[in-house]
C-alpha atoms as a PDB file:
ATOM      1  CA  UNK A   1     -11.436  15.908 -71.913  1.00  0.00           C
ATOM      2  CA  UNK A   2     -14.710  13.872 -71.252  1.00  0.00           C
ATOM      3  CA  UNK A   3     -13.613  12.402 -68.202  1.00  0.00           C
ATOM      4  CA  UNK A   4     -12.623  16.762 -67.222  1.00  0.00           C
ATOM      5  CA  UNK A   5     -16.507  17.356 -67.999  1.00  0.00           C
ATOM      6  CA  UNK A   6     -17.941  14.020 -66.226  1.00  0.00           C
ATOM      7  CA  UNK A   7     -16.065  15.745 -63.221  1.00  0.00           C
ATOM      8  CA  UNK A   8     -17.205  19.067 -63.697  1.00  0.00           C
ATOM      9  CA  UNK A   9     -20.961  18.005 -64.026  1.00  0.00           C
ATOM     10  CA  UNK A  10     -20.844  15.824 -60.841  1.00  0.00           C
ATOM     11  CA  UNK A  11     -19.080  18.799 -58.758  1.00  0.00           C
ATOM     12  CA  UNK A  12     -21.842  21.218 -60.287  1.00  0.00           C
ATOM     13  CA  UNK A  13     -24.498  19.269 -58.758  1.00  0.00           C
ATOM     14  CA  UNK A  14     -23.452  18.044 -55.728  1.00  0.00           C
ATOM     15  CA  UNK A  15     -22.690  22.296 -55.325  1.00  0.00           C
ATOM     16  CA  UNK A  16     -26.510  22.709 -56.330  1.00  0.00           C
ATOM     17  CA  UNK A  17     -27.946  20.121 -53.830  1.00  0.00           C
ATOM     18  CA  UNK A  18     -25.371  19.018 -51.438  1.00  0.00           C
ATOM     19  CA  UNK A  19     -28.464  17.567 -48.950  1.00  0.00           C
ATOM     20  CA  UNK A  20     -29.910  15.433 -51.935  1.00  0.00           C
ATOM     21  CA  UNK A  21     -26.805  13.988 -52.742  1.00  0.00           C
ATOM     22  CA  UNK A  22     -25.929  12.768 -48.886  1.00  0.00           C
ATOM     23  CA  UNK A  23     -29.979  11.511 -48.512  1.00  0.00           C
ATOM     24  CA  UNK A  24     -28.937   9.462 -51.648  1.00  0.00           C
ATOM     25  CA  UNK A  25     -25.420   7.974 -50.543  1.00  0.00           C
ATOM     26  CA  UNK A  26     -27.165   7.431 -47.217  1.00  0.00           C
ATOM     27  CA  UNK A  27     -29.998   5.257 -48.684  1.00  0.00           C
ATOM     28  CA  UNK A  28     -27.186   3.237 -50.966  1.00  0.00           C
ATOM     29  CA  UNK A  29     -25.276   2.742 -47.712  1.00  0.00           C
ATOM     30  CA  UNK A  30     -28.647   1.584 -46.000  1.00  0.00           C
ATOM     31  CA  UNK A  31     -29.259  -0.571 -48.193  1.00  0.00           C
ATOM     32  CA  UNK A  32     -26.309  -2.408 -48.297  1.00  0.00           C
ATOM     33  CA  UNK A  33     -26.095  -2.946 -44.432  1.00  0.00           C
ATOM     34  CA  UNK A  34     -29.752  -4.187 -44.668  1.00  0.00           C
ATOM     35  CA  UNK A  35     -28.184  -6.901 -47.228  1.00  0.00           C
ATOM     36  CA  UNK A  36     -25.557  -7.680 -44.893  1.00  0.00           C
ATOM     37  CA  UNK A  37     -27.333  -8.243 -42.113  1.00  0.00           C
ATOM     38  CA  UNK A  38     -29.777 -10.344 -44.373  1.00  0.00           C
ATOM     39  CA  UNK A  39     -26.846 -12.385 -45.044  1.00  0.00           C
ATOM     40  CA  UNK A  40     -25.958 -12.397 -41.155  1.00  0.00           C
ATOM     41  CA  UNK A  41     -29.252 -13.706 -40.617  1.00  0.00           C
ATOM     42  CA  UNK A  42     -31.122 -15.694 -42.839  1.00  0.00           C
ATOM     43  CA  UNK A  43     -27.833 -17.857 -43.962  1.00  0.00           C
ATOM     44  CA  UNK A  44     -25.856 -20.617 -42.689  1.00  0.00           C
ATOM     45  CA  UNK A  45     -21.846 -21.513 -44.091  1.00  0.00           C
ATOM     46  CA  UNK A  46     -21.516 -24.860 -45.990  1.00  0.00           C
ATOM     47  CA  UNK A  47     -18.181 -25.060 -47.870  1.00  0.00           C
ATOM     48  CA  UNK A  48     -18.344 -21.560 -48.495  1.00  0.00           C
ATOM     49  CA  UNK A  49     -21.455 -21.689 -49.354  1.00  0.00           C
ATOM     50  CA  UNK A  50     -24.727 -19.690 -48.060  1.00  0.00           C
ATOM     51  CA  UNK A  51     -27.875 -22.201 -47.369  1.00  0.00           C
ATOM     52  CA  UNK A  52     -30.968 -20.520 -45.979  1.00  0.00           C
ATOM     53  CA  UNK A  53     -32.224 -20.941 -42.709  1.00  0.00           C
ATOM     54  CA  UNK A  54     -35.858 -20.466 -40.898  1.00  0.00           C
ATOM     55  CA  UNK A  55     -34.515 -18.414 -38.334  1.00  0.00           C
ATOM     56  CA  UNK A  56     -33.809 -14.441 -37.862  1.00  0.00           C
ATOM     57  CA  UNK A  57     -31.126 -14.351 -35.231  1.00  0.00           C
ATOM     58  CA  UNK A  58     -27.778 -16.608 -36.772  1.00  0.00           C
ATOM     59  CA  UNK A  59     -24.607 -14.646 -35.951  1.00  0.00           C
ATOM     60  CA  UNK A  60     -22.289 -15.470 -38.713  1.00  0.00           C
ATOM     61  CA  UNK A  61     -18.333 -16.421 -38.091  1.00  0.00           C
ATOM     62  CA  UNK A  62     -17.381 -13.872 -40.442  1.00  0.00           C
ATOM     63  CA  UNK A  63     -19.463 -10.854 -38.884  1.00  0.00           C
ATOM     64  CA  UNK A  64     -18.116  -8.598 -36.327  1.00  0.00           C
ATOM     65  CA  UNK A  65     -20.696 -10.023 -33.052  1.00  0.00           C
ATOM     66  CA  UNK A  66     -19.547 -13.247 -34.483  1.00  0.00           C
ATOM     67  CA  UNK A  67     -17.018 -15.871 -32.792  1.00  0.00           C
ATOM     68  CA  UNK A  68     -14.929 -17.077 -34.974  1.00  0.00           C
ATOM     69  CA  UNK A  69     -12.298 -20.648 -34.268  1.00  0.00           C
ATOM     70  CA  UNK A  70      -8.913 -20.431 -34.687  1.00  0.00           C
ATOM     71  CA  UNK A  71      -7.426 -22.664 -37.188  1.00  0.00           C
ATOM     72  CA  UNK A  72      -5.579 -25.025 -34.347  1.00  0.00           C
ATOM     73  CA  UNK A  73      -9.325 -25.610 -32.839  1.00  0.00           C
ATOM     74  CA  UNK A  74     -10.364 -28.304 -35.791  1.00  0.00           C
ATOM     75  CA  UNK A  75      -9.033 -29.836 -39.284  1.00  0.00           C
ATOM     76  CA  UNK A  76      -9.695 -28.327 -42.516  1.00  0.00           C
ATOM     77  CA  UNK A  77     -11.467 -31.141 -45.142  1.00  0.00           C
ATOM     78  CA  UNK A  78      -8.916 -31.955 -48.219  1.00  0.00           C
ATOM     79  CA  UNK A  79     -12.469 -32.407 -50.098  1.00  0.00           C
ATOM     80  CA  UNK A  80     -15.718 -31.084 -49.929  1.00  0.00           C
ATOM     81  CA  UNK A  81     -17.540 -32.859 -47.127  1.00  0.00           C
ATOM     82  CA  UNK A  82     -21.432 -34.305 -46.969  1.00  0.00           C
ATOM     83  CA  UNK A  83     -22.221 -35.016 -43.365  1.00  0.00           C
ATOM     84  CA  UNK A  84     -24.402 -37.687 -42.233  1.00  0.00           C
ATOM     85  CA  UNK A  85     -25.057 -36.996 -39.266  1.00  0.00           C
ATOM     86  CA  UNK A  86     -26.428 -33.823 -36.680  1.00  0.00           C
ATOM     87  CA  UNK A  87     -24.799 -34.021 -32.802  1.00  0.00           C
ATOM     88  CA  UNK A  88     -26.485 -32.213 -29.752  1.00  0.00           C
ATOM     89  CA  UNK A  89     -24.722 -31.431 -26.922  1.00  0.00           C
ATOM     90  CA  UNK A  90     -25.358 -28.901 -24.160  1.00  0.00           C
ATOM     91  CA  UNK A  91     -22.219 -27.039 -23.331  1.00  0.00           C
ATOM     92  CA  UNK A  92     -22.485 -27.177 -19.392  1.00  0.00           C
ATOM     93  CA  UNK A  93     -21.587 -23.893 -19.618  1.00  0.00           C
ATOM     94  CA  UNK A  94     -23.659 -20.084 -18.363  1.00  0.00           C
ATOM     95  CA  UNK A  95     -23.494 -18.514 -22.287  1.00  0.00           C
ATOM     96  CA  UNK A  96     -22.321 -19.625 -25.610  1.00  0.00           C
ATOM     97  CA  UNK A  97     -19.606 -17.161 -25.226  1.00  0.00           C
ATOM     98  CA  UNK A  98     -18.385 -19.265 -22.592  1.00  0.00           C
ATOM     99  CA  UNK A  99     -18.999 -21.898 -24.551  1.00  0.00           C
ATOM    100  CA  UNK A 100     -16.570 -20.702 -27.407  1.00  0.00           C
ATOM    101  CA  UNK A 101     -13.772 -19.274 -25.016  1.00  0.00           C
ATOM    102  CA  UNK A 102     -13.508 -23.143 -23.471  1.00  0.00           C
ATOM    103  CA  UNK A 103     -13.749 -24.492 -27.344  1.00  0.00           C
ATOM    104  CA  UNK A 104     -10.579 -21.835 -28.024  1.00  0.00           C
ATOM    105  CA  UNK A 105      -8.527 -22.742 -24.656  1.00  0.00           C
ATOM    106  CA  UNK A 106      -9.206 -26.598 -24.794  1.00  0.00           C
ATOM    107  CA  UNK A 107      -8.550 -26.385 -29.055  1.00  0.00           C
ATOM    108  CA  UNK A 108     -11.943 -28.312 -29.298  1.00  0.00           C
ATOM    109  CA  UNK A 109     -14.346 -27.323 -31.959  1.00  0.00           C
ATOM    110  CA  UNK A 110     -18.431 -27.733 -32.875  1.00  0.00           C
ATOM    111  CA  UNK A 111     -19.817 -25.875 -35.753  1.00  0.00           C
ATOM    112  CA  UNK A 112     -23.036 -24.255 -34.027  1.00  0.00           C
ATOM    113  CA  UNK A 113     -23.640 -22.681 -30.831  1.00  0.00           C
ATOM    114  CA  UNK A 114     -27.022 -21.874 -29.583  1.00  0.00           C
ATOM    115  CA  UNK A 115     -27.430 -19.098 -26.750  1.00  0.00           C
ATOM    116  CA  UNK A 116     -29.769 -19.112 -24.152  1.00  0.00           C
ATOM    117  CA  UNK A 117     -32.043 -16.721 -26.322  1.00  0.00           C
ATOM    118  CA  UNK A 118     -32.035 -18.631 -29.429  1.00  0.00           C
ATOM    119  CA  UNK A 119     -29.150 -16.872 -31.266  1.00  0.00           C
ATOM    120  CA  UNK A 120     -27.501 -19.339 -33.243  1.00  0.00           C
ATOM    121  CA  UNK A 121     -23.743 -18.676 -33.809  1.00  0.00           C
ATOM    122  CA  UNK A 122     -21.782 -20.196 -36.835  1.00  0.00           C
ATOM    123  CA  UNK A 123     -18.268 -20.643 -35.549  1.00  0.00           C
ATOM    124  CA  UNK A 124     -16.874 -22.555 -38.048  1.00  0.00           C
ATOM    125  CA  UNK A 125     -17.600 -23.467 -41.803  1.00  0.00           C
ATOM    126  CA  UNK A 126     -19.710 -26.986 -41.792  1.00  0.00           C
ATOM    127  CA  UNK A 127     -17.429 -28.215 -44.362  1.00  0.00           C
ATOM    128  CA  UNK A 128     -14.513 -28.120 -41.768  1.00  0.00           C
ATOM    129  CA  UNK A 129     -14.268 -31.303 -39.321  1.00  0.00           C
ATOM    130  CA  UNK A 130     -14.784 -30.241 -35.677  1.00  0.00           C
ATOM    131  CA  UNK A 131     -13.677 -31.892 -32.672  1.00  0.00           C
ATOM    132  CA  UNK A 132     -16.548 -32.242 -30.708  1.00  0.00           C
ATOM    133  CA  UNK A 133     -17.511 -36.570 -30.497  1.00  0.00           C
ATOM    134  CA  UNK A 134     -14.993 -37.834 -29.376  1.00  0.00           C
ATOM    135  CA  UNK A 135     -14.771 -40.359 -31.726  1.00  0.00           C
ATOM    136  CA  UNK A 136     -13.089 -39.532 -34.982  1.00  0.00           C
ATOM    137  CA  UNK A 137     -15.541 -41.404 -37.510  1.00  0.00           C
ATOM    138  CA  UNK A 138     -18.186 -39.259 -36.043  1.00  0.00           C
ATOM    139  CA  UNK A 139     -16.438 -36.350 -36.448  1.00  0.00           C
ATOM    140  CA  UNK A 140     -15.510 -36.825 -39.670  1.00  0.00           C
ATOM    141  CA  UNK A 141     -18.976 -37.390 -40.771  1.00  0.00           C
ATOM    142  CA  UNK A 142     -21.194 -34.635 -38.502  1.00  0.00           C
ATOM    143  CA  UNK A 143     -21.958 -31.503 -37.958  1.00  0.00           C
ATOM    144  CA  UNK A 144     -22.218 -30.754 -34.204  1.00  0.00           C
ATOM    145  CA  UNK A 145     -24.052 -27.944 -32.078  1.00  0.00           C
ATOM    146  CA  UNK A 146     -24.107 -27.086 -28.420  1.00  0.00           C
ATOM    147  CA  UNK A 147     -26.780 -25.451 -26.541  1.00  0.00           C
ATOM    148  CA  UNK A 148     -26.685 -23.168 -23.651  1.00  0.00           C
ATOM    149  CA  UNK A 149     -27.599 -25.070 -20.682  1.00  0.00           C
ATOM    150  CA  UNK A 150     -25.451 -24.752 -17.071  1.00  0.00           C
ATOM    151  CA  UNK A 151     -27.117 -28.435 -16.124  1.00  0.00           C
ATOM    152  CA  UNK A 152     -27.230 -27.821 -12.315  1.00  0.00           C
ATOM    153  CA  UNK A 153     -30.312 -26.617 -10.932  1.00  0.00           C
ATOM    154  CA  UNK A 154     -28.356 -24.076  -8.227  1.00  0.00           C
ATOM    155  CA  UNK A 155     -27.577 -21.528 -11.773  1.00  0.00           C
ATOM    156  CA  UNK A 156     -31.329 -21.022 -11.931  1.00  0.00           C
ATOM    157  CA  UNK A 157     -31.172 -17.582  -9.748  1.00  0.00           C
ATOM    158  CA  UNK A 158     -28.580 -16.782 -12.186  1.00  0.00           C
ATOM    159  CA  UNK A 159     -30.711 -17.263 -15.391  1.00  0.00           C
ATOM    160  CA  UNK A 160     -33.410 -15.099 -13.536  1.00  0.00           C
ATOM    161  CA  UNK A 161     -31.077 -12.469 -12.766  1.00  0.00           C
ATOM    162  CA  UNK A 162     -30.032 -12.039 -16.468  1.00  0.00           C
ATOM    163  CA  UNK A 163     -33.782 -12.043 -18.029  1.00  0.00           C
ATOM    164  CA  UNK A 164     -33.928 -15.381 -19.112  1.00  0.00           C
ATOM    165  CA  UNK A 165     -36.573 -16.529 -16.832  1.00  0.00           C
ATOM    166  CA  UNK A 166     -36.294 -19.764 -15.311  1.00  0.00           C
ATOM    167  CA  UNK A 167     -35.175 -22.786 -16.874  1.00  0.00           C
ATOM    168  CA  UNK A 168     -37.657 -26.348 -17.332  1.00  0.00           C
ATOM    169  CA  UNK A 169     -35.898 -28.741 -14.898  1.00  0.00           C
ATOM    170  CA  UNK A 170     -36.215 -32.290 -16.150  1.00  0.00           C
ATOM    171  CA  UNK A 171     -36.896 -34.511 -13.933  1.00  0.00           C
ATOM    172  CA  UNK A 172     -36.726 -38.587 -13.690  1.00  0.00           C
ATOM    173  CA  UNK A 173     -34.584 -39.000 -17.298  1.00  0.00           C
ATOM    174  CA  UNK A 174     -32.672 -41.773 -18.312  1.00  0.00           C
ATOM    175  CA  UNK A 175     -29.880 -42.155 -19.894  1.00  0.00           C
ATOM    176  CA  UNK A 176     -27.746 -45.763 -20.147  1.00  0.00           C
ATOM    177  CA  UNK A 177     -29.995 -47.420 -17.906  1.00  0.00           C
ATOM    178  CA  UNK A 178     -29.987 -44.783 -15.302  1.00  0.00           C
ATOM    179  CA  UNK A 179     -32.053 -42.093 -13.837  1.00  0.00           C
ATOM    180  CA  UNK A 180     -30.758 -38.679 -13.424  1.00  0.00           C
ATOM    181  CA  UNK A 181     -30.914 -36.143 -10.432  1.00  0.00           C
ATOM    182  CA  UNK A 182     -33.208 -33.482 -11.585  1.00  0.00           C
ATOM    183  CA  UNK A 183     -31.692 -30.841 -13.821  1.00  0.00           C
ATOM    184  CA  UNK A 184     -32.214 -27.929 -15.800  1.00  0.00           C
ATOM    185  CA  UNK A 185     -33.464 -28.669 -19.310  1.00  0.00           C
ATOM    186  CA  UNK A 186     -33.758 -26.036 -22.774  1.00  0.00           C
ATOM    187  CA  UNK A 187     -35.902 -23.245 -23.065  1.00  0.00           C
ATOM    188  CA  UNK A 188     -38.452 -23.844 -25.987  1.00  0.00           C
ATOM    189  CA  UNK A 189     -36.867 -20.996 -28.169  1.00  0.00           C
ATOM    190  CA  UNK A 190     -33.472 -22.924 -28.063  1.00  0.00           C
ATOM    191  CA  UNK A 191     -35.223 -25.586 -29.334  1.00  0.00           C
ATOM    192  CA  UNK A 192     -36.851 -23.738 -31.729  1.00  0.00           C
ATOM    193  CA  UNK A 193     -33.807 -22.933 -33.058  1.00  0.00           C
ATOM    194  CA  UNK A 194     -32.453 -26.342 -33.325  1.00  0.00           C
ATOM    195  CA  UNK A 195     -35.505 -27.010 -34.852  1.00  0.00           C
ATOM    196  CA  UNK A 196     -34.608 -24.299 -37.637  1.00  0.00           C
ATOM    197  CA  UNK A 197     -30.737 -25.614 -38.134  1.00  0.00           C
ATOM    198  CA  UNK A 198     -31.590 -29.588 -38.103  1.00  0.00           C
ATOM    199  CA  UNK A 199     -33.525 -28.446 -41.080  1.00  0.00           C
ATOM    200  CA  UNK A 200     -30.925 -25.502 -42.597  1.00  0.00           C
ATOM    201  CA  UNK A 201     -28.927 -29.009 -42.819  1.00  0.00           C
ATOM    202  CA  UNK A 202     -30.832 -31.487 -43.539  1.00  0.00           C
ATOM    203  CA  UNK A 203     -31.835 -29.191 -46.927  1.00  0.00           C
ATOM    204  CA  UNK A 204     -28.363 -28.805 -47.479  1.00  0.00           C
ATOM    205  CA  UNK A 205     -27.108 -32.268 -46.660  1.00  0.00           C
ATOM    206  CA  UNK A 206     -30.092 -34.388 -46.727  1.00  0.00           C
ATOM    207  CA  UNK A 207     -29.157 -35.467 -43.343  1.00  0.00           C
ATOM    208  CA  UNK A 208     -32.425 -37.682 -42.522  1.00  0.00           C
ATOM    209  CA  UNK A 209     -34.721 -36.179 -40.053  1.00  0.00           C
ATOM    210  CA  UNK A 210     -34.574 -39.757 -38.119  1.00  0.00           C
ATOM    211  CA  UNK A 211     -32.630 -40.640 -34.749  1.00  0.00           C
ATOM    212  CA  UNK A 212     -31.540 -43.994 -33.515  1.00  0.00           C
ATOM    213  CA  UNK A 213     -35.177 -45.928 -32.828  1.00  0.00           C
ATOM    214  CA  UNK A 214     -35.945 -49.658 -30.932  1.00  0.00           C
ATOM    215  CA  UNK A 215     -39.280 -51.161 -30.655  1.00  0.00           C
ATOM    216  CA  UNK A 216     -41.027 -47.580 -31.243  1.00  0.00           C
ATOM    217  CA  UNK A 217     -38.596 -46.194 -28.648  1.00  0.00           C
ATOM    218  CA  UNK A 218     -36.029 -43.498 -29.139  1.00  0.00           C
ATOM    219  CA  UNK A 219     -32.545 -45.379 -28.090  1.00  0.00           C
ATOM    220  CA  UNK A 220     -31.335 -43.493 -24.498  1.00  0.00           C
ATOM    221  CA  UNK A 221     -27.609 -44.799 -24.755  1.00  0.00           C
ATOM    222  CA  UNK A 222     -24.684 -45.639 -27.340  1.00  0.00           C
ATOM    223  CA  UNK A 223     -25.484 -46.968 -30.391  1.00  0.00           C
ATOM    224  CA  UNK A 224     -23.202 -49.303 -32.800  1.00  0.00           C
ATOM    225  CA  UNK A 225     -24.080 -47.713 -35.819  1.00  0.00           C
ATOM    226  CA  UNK A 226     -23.271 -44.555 -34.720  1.00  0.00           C
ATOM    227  CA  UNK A 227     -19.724 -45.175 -32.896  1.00  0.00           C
ATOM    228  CA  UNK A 228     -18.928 -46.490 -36.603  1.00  0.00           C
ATOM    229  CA  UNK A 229     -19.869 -43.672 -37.955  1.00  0.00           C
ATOM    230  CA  UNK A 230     -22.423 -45.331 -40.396  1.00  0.00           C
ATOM    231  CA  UNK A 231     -25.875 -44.068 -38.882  1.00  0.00           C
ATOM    232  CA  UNK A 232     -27.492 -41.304 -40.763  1.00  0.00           C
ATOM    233  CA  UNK A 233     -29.616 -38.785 -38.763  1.00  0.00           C
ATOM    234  CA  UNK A 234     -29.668 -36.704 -35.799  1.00  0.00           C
ATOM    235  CA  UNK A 235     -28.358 -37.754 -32.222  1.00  0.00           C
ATOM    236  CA  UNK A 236     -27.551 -36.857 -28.933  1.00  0.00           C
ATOM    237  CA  UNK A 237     -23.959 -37.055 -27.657  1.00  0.00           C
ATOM    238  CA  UNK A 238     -24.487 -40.090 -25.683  1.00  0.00           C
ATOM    239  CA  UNK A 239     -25.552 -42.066 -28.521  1.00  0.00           C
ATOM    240  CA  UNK A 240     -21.689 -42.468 -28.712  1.00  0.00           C
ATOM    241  CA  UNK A 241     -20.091 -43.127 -25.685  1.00  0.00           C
ATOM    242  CA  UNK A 242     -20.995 -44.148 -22.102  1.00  0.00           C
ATOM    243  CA  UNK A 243     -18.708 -41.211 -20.647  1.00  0.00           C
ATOM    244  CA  UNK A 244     -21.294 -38.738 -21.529  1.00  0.00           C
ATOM    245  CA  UNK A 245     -25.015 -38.065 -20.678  1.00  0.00           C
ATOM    246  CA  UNK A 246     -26.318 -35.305 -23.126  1.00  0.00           C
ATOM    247  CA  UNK A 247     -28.160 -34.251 -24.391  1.00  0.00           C
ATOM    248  CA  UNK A 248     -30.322 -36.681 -21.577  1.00  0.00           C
ATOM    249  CA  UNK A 249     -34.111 -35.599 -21.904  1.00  0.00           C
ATOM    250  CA  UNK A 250     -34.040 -33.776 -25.416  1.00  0.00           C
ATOM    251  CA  UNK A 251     -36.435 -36.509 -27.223  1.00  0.00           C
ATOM    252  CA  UNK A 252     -35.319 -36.108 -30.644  1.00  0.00           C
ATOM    253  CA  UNK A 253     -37.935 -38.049 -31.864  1.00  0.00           C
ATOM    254  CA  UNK A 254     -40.384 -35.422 -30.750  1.00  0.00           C
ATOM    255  CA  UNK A 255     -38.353 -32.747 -31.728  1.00  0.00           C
ATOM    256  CA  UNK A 256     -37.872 -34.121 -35.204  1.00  0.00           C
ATOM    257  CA  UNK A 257     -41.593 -34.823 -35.859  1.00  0.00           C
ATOM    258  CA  UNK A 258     -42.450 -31.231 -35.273  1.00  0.00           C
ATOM    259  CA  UNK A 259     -39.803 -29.772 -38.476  1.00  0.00           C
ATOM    260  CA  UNK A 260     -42.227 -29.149 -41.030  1.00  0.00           C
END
């Protein structure tokens, strides 16, 4: 009988005021997209886990814009994991979509993505081991991301055309002992961004803000430590094999001395 009046009284007054009682489910369901998309935003995905990060546009792999791995791409951790180490890469590729649909087709795997405006994309959970090094003991212990970046300088019309602007081209880098043709190098917001996730992580790893060091010198080609898989810090991709050259020109040193 009470529940019969409960339903009475509610039908009475949404009768009365139909408008006040739609304004009022409308600001509930505001507010809980505006939580959502707080979520989306201000969060990264550690073993299921939400750490904060300093940066407004992070595309989760659970949201709908988001890109999300398939399970054959990389190799769920028996164990909670606490990575050592933060890879860079530049994907070669025109967009971090692209990025993701060669990750998906080649059933590689890196747990960040960052677009050519700064979005940073969460693809997979950090606590999950991605195939991005090429060198198991790295992958095991890392977290990898890889930024927008097409390399060649003949793709600059093409980041014009779509808003972007043009791309810095780098110019007399080495890498292994070797200077590099000219090429295109990061915008400063993608930087900015890896600025913001190097230290999402290192708050939620304690992944030292430190990368592989000589005489004063940031180290421009493989390291020992780090091809065992016993270096703690943040790298670039040819700090573990010869075969590769990025991220060539991204002085992490620089970049790390700036995280506040």
């Amino acid at each position: 009988m009470k529940l019969f009046n409960l339903i009475c009284e509610f039908l009475a007054k949404l009768k009365q005021n139909p408008s006040q009682f739609r304004r009022s489910e409308t600001e509930k369901e505001a507010e809980q997209i505006s939580l959502e998309t707080q979520r989306e935003k201000n969060f990264i995905i550690c073993n299921g886990e939400q750490f904060p990060i300093e940066w407004d546009d992070v595309i989760l792999f659970d949201s709908p814009a988001g890109f999300s791995l398939p399970k054959n791409c990389y190799k769920k951790a028996k164990n909670e994991r606490v990575p050592t180490m933060f890879v860079s890469h530049w994907d070669a590729c025109l967009s971090s979509k692209s990025c993701f649909n060669i990750l998906k087709k080649r059933k590689l795997s890196v747990h960040f993505l960052i677009d050519n405006d700064g979005t940073i994309y969460q693809i997979m959970d950090c606590n999950d081991i991605g195939y991005h090094a090429g060198n198991w003991k790295v992958n095991t212990k890392s977290v990898g991301v890889e930024i927008s970046n097409a390399y060649y300088p003949k793709y600059q019309n093409i980041y014009r055309s779509e808003g972007f602007g043009p791309r810095p081209t780098w110019k007399g880098m080495k890498v292994h002992g070797r200077t590099l043709e000219p090429f295109l190098g990061f915008y400063p917001w993608q930087e900015q961004a890896f600025q913001a996730l190097t230290k999402a992580l290192h708050n939620a790893y304690d992944i030292p803000l430190e990368t592989p060091m000589k005489d004063n010198a940031a180290i421009t080609t493989v390291v020992p430590e780090v091809v065992a898989g016993t270096f703690k810090g943040v790298i670039n991709h040819y700090h573990i094999t010869k075969r590769k050259i990025d991220c060539a020109g991204f002085d992490l040193d620089e970049v790390l001395a700036e995280i506040i």
